[in-house]
Protein backbone atom coordinates (compact mmCIF):
# COMPACT_ATOMS: atom_id res chain seq x y z
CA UNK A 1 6.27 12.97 -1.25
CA UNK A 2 8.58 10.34 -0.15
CA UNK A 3 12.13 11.43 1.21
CA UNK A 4 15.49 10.93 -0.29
CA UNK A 5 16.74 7.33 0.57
CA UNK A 6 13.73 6.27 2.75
CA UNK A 7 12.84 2.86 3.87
CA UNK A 8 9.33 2.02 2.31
CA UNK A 9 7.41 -1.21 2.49
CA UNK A 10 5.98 -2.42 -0.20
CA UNK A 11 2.98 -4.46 1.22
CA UNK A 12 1.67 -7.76 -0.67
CA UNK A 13 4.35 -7.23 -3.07
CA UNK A 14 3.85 -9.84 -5.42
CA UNK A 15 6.66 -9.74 -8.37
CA UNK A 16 7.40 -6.43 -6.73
CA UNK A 17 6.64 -3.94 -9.59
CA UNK A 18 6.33 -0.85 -7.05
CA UNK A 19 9.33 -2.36 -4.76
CA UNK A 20 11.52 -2.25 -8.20
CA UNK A 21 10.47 1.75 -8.85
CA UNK A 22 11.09 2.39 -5.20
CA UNK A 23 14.86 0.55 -5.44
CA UNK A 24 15.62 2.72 -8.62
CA UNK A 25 14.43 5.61 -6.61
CA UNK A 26 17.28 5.03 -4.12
CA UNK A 27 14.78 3.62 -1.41
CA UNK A 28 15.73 0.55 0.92
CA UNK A 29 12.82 -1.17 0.39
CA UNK A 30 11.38 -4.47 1.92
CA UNK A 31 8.59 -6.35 -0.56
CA UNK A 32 6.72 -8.67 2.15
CA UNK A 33 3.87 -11.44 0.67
CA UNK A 34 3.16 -15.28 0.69
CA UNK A 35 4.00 -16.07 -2.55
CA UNK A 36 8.02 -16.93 -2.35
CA UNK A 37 8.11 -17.86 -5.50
CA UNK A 38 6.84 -14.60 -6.36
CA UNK A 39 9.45 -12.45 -4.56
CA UNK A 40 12.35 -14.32 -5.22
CA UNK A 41 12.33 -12.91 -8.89
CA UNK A 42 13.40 -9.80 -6.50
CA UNK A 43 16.44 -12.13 -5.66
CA UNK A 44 19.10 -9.55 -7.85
CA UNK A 45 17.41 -6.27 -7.41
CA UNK A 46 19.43 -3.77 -5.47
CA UNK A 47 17.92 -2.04 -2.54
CA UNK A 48 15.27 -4.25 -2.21
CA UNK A 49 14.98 -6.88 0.84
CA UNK A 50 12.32 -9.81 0.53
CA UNK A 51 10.38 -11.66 3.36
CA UNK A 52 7.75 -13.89 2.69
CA UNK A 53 5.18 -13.51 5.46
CA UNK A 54 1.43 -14.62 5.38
CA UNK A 55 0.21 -11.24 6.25
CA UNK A 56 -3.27 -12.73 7.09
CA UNK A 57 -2.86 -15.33 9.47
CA UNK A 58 -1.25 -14.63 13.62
CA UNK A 59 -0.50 -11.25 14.77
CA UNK A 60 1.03 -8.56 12.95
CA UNK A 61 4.29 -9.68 11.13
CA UNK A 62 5.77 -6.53 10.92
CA UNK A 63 5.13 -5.04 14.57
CA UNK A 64 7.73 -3.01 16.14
CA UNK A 65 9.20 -2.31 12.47
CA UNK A 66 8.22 1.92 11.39
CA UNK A 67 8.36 2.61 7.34
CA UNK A 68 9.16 5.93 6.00
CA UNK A 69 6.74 4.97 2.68
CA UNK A 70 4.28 2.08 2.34
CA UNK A 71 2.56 1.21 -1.07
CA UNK A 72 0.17 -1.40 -1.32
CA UNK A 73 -2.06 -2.08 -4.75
CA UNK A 74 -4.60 -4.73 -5.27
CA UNK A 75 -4.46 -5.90 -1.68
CA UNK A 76 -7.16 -5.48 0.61
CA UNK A 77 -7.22 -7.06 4.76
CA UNK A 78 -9.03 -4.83 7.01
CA UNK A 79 -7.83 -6.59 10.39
CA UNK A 80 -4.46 -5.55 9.93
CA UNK A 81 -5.14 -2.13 8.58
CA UNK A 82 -4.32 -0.33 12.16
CA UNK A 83 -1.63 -2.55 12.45
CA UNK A 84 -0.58 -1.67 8.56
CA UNK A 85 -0.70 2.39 9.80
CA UNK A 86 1.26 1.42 12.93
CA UNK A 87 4.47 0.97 11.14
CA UNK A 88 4.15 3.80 8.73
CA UNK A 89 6.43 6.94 10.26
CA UNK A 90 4.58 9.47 11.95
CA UNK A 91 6.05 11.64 8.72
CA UNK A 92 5.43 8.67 6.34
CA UNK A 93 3.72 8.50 3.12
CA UNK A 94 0.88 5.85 2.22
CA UNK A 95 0.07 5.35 -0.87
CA UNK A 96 -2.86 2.85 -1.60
CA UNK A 97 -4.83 1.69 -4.57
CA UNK A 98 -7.10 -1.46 -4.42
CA UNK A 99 -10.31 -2.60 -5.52
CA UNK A 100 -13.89 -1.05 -4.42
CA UNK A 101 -17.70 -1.82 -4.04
CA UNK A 102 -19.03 -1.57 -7.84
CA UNK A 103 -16.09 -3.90 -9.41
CA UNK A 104 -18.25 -7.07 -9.49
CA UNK A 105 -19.99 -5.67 -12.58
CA UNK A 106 -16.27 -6.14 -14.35
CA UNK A 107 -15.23 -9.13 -12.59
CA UNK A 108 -12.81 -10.09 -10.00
CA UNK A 109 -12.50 -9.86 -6.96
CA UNK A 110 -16.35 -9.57 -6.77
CA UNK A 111 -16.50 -11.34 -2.63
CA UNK A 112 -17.24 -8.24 -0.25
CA UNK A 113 -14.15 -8.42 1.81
CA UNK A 114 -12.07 -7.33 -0.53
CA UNK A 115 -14.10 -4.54 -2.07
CA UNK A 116 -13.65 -1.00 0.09
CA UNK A 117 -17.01 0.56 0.60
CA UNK A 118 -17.80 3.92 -0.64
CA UNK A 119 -15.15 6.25 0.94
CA UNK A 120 -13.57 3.64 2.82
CA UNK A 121 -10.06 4.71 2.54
CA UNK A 122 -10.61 8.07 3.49
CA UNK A 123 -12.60 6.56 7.07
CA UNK A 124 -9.65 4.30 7.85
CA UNK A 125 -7.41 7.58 7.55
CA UNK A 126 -9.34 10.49 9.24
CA UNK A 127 -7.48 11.83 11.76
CA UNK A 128 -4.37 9.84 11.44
CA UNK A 129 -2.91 10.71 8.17
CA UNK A 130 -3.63 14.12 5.29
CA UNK A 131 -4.82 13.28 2.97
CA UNK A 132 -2.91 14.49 -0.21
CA UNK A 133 -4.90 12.71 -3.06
CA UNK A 134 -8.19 10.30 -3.32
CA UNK A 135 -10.03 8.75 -6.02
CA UNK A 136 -12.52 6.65 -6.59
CA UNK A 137 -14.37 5.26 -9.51
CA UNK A 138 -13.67 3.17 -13.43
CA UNK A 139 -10.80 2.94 -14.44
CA UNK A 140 -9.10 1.73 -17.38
CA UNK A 141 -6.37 -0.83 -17.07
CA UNK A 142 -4.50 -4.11 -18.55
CA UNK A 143 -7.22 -6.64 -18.97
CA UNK A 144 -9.81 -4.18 -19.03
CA UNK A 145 -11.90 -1.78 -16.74
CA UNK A 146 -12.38 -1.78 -12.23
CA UNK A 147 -13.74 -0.15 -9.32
CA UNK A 148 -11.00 1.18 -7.17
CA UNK A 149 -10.11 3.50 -4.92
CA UNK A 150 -6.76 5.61 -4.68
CA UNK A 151 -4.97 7.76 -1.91
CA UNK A 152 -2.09 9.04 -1.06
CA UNK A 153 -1.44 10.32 2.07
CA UNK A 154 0.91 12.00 4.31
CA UNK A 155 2.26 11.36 8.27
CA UNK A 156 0.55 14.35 10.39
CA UNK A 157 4.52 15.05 10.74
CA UNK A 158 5.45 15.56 7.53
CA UNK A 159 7.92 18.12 6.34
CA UNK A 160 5.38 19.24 3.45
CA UNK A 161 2.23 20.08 5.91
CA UNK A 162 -1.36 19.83 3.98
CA UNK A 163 -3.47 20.36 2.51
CA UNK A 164 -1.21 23.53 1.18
CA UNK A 165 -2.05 26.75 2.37
């Protein structure tokens, strides 16, 4: 879904698994979290910028700044959510995957605010963005099963219109 040689923000990046696929994907990418220590193991990685930025304190870090991709996993903060969509392209791609309402019975995180509700993803989406894929339930993973939700989305502007005809 995402363009030839887009910018794409990888959001709460961490060691910056998805910001390393993106780079070897040809993307210019830019892996924002708190953790320096954590990005600079992105120090030597082509195509990918760092910034470390405590996405959850002060206004927006990123305002004014538009993303042709965004990918964020495991990372949920619902105040900056508009401001997160404000910065994708209006032909962007989103593509989200973090923990839902139902994980507490496999452990963490297991506090409310950063569990999505039933359907959540979809909500925060409606009538800004298609929606191209969504899941929600178990899965299997490393260390064991979760609740989550997935989507992936697409910019009301995208060349690829959907749903498909």
């Amino acid at each position: 879904l995402i363009r030839p040689q887009a910018s794409a923000l990888d959001l709460a990046a961490g060691h910056g698994r998805h910001a390393r696929l993106l780079a070897s994907l040809g993307h210019d990418v830019l892996a924002v979290d708190r953790d320096a220590a954590a990005l600079a193991t992105l120090a030597r990685v082509a195509g990918v910028r760092t910034r470390t930025v405590d996405l959850e304190s002060g206004p927006w870090p990123l305002a004014g700044e538009r993303f042709d991709a965004i990918v964020v996993a495991n990372y949920l903060h619902r105040p900056s959510f508009d401001a997160m969509l404000g910065t994708l392209a209006d032909d962007g791609v989103l593509v989200y995957e973090t923990f839902a309402a139902g994980n507490e019975a496999f452990g963490r995180p297991t506090n409310p605010d950063f569990l999505l509700a039933a359907g959540e993803l979809l909500e925060r989406v409606r009538g800004r963005l298609a929606v191209v894929a969504f899941e929600e339930g178990i899965v299997t993973r490393v260390g064991g099963q979760a609740v989550v939700q997935r989507l992936a989305a697409v910019g009301l502007r995208h060349a690829r219109p959907w749903p498909l005809p």
